[in-house]
C-alpha atoms as a PDB file:
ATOM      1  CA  UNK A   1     -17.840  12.297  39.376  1.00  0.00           C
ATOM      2  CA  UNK A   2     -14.630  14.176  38.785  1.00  0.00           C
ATOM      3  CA  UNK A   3     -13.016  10.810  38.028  1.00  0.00           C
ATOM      4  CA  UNK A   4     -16.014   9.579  35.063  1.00  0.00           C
ATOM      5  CA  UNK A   5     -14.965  13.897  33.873  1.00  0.00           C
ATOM      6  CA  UNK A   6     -10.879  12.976  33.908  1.00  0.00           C
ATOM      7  CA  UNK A   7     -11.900  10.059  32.097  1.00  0.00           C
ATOM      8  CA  UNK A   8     -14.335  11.043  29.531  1.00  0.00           C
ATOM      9  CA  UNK A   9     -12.076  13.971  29.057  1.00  0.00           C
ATOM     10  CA  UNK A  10      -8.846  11.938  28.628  1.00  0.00           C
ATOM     11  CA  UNK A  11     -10.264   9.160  26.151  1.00  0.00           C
ATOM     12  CA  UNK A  12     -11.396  11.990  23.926  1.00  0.00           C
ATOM     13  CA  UNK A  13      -8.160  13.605  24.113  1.00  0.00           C
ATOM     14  CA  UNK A  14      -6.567  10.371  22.867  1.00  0.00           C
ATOM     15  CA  UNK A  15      -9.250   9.538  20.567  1.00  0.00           C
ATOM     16  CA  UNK A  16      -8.656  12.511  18.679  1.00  0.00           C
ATOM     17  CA  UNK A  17      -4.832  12.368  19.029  1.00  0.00           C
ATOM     18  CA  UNK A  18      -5.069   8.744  16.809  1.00  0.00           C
ATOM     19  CA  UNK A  19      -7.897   9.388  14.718  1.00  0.00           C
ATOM     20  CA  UNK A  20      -5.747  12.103  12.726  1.00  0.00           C
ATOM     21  CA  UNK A  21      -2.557   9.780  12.490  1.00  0.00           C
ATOM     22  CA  UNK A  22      -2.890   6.652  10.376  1.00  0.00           C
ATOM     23  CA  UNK A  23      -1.391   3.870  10.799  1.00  0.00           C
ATOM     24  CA  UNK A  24      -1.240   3.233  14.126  1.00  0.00           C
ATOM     25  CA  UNK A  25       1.431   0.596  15.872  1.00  0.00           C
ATOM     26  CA  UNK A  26       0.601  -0.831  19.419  1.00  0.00           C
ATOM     27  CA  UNK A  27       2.802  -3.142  21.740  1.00  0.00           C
ATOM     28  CA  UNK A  28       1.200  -5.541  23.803  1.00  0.00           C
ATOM     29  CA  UNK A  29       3.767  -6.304  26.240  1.00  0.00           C
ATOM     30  CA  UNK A  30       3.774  -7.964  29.900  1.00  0.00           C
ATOM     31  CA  UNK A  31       3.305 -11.333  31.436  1.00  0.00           C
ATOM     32  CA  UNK A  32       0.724 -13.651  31.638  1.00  0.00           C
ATOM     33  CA  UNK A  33      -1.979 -11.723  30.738  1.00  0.00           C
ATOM     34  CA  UNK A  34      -0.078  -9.751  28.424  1.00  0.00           C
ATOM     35  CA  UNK A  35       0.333 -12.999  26.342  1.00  0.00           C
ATOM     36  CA  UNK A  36      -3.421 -14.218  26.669  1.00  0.00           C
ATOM     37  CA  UNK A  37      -4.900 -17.038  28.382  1.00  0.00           C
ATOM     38  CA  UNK A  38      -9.258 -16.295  27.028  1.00  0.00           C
ATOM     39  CA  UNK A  39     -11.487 -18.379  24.739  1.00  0.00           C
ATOM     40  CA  UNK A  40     -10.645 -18.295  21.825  1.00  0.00           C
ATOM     41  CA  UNK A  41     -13.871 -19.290  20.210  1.00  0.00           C
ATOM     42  CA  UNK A  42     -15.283 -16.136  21.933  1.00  0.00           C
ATOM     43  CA  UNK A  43     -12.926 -13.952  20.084  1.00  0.00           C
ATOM     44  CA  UNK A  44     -13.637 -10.827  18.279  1.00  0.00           C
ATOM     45  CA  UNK A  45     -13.117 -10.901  14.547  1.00  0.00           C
ATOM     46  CA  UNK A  46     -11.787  -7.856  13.251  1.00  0.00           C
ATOM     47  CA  UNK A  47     -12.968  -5.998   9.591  1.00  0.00           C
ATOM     48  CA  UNK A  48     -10.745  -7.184   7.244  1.00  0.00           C
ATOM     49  CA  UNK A  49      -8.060  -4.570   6.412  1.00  0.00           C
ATOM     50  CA  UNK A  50      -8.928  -3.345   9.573  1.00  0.00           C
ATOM     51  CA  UNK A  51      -6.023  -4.821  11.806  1.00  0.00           C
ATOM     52  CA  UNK A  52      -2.552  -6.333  11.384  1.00  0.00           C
ATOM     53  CA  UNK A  53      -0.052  -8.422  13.629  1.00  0.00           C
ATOM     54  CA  UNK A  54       3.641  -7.857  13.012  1.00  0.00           C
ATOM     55  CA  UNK A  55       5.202 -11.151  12.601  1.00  0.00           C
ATOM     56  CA  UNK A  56       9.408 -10.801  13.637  1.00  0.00           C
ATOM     57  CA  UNK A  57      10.345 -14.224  12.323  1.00  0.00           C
ATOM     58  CA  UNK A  58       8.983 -13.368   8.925  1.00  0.00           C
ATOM     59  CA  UNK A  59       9.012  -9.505   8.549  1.00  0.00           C
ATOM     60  CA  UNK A  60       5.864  -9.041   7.458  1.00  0.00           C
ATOM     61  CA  UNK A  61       2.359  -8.169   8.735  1.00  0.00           C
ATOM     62  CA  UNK A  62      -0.824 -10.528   8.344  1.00  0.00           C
ATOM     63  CA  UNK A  63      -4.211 -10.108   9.751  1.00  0.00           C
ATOM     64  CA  UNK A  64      -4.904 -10.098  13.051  1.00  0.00           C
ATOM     65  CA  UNK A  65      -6.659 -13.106  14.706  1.00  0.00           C
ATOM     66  CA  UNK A  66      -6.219 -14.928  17.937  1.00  0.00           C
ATOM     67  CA  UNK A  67      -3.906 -16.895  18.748  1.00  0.00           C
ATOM     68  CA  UNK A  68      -2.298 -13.720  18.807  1.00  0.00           C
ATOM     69  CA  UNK A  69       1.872 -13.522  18.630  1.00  0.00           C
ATOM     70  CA  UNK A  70       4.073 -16.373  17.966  1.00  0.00           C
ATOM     71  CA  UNK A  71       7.171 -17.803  19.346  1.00  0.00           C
ATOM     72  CA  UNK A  72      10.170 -15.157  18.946  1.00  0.00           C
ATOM     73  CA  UNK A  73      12.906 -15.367  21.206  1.00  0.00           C
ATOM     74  CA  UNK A  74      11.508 -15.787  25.034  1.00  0.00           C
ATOM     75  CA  UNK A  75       8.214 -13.991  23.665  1.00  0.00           C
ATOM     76  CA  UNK A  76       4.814 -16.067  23.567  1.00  0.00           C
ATOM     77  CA  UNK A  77       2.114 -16.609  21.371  1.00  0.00           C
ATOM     78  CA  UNK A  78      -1.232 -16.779  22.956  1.00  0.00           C
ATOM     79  CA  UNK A  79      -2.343 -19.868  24.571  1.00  0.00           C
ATOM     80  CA  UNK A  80      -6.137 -19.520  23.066  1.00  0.00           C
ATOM     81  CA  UNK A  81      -7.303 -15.960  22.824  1.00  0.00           C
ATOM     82  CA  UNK A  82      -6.019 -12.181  23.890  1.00  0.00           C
ATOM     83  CA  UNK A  83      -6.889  -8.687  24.181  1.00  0.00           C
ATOM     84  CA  UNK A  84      -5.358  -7.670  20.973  1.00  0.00           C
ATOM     85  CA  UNK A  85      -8.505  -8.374  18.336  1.00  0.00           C
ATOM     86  CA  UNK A  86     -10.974  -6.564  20.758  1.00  0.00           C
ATOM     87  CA  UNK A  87      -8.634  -3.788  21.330  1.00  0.00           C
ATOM     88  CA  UNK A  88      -8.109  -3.351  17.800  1.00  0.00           C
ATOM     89  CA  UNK A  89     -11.463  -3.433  16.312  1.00  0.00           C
ATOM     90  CA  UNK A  90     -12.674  -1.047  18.906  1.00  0.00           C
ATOM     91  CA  UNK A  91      -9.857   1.274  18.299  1.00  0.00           C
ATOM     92  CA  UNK A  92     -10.547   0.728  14.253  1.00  0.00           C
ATOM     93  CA  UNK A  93     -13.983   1.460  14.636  1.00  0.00           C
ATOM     94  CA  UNK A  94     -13.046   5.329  17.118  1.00  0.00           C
ATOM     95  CA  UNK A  95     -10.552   6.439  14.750  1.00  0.00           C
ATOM     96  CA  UNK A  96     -10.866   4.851  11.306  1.00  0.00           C
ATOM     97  CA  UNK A  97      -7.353   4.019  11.953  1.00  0.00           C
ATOM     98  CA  UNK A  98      -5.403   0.564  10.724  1.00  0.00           C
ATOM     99  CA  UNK A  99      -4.320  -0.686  13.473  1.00  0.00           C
ATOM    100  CA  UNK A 100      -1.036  -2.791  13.555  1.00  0.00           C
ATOM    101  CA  UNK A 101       0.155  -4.584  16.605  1.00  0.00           C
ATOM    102  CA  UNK A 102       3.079  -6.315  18.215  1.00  0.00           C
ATOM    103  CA  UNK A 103       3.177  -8.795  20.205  1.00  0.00           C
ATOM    104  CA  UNK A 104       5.630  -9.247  23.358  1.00  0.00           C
ATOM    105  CA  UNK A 105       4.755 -11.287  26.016  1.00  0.00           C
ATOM    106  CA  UNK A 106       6.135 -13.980  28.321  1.00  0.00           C
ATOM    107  CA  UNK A 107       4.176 -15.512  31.099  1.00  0.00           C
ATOM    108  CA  UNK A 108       6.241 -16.326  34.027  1.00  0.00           C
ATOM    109  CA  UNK A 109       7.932 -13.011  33.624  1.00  0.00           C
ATOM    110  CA  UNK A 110       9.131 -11.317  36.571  1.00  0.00           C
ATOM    111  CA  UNK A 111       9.259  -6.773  36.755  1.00  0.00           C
ATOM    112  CA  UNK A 112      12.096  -7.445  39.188  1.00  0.00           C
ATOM    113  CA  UNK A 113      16.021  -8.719  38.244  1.00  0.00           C
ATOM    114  CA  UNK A 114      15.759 -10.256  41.768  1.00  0.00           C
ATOM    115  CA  UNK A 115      12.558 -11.872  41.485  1.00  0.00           C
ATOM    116  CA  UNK A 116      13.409 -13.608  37.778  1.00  0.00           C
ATOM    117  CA  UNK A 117      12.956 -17.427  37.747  1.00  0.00           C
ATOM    118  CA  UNK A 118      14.860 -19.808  36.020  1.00  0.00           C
ATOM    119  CA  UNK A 119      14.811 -19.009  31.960  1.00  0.00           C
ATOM    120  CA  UNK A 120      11.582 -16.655  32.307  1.00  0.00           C
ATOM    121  CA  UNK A 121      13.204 -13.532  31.856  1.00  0.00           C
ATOM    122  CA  UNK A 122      12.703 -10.159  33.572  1.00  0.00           C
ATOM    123  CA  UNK A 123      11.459  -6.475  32.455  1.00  0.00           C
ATOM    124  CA  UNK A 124      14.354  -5.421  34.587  1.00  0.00           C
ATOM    125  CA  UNK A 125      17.059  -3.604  33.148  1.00  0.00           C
ATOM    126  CA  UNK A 126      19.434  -6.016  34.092  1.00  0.00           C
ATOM    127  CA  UNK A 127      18.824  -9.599  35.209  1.00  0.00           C
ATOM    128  CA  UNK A 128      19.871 -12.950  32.850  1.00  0.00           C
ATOM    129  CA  UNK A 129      17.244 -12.623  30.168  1.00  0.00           C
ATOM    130  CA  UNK A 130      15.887  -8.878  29.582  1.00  0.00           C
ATOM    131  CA  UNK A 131      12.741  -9.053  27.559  1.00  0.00           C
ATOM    132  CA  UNK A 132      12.136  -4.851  27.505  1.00  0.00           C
ATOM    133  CA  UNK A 133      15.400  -4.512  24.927  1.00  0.00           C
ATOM    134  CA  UNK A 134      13.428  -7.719  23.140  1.00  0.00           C
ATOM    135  CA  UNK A 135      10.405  -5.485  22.893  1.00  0.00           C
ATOM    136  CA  UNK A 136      12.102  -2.383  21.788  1.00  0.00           C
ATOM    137  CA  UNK A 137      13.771  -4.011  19.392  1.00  0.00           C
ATOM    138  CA  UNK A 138      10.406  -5.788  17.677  1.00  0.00           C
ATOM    139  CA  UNK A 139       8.828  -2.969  17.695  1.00  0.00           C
ATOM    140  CA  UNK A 140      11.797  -0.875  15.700  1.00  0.00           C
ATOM    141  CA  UNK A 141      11.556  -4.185  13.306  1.00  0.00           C
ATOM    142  CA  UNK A 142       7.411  -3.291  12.686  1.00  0.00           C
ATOM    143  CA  UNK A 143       8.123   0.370  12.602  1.00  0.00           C
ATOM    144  CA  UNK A 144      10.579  -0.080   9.738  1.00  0.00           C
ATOM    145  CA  UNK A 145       8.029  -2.901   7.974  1.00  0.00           C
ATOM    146  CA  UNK A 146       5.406  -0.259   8.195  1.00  0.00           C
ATOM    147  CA  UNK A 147       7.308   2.792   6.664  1.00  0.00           C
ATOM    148  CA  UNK A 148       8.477   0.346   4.020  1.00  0.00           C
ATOM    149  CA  UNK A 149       4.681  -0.454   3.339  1.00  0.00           C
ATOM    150  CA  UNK A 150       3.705   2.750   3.404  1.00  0.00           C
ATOM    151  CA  UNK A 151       6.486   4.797   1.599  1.00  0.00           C
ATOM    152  CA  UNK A 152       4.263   5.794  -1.248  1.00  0.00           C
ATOM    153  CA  UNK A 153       2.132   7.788   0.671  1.00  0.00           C
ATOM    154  CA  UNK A 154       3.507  11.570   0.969  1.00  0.00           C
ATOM    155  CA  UNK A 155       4.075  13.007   4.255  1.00  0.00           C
ATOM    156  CA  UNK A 156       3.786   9.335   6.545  1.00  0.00           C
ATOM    157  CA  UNK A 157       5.549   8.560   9.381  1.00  0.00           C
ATOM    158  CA  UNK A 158       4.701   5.739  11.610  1.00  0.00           C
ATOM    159  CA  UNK A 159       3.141   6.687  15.048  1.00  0.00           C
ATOM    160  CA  UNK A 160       3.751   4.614  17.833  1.00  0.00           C
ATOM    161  CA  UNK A 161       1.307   4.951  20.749  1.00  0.00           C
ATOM    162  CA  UNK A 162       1.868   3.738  24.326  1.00  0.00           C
ATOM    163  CA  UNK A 163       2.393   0.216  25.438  1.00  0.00           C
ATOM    164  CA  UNK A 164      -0.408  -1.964  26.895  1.00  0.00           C
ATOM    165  CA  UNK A 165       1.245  -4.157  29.698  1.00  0.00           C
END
């Protein structure tokens, strides 16, 4: 019971927290998972104008739709369908927030330096091929896309909430 509380309590808190901020920026980072491995065809559609992706190799922002992410340095796109439209929509539809994500994920990814495999990459700190400066860096890219889409409006500043991994 006191967990359902801490739980109802927290999502509230957070709900709140984004629903007076708009934009909002997400980074869907990790492995596997992370990159998405669902159905596709069983995807969520999201409102249009609702929910963006952050594209790196183009510097610009286009709906968001599964396959989610593309190719950008060791970073995957999703092999059929992800997390990211569901999250989004449902996030949309608490807050009234656009919601614009990032996408960097690698499956085959190892948490460890010691456990990284062959040309997989690691969220290590050191190791041969560190995805979390990758991430950090994409994500400074979207923040500066967004403020550059956004200028006009007086007072904005881009809000970036925590990582999913």
């Amino acid at each position: 019971m006191k967990i359902k509380i801490f739980l109802l309590l927290f999502t509230s808190l957070i709900v709140s927290k984004l629903s007076a901020q708009k934009p909002q920026l997400f980074l869907l980072a990790g492995q596997s998972n992370a990159v998405g491995q669902g159905d596709s065809t069983k995807s969520i559609s999201c409102v249009f104008g609702t929910a963006f992706e952050y594209m790196a190799t183009t510097d610009e922002c286009v709906p968001l739709k599964d396959p989610f992410g593309k190719s950008w340095k060791l970073f995957q796109r999703a092999g059929t369908g992800s997390v990211a439209p569901a999250f989004a929509k449902r996030l949309n539809e608490l807050t009234g927030s656009a919601i614009y994500m990032v996408a960097a994920a690698r499956g085959g990814a190892s948490c460890c330096a010691k456990a990284e495999m062959s040309n997989y990459g690691t969220w290590d700190v050191s190791g041969n091929n560190l995805l979390f400066a990758d991430a950090v860096n994409k994500t400074q890219m979207a923040e500066k896309k967004l403020v550059q889409l956004f200028q006009e409006l007086s007072g904005f500043r881009v809000s970036v909430m925590p990582m999913l991994f």
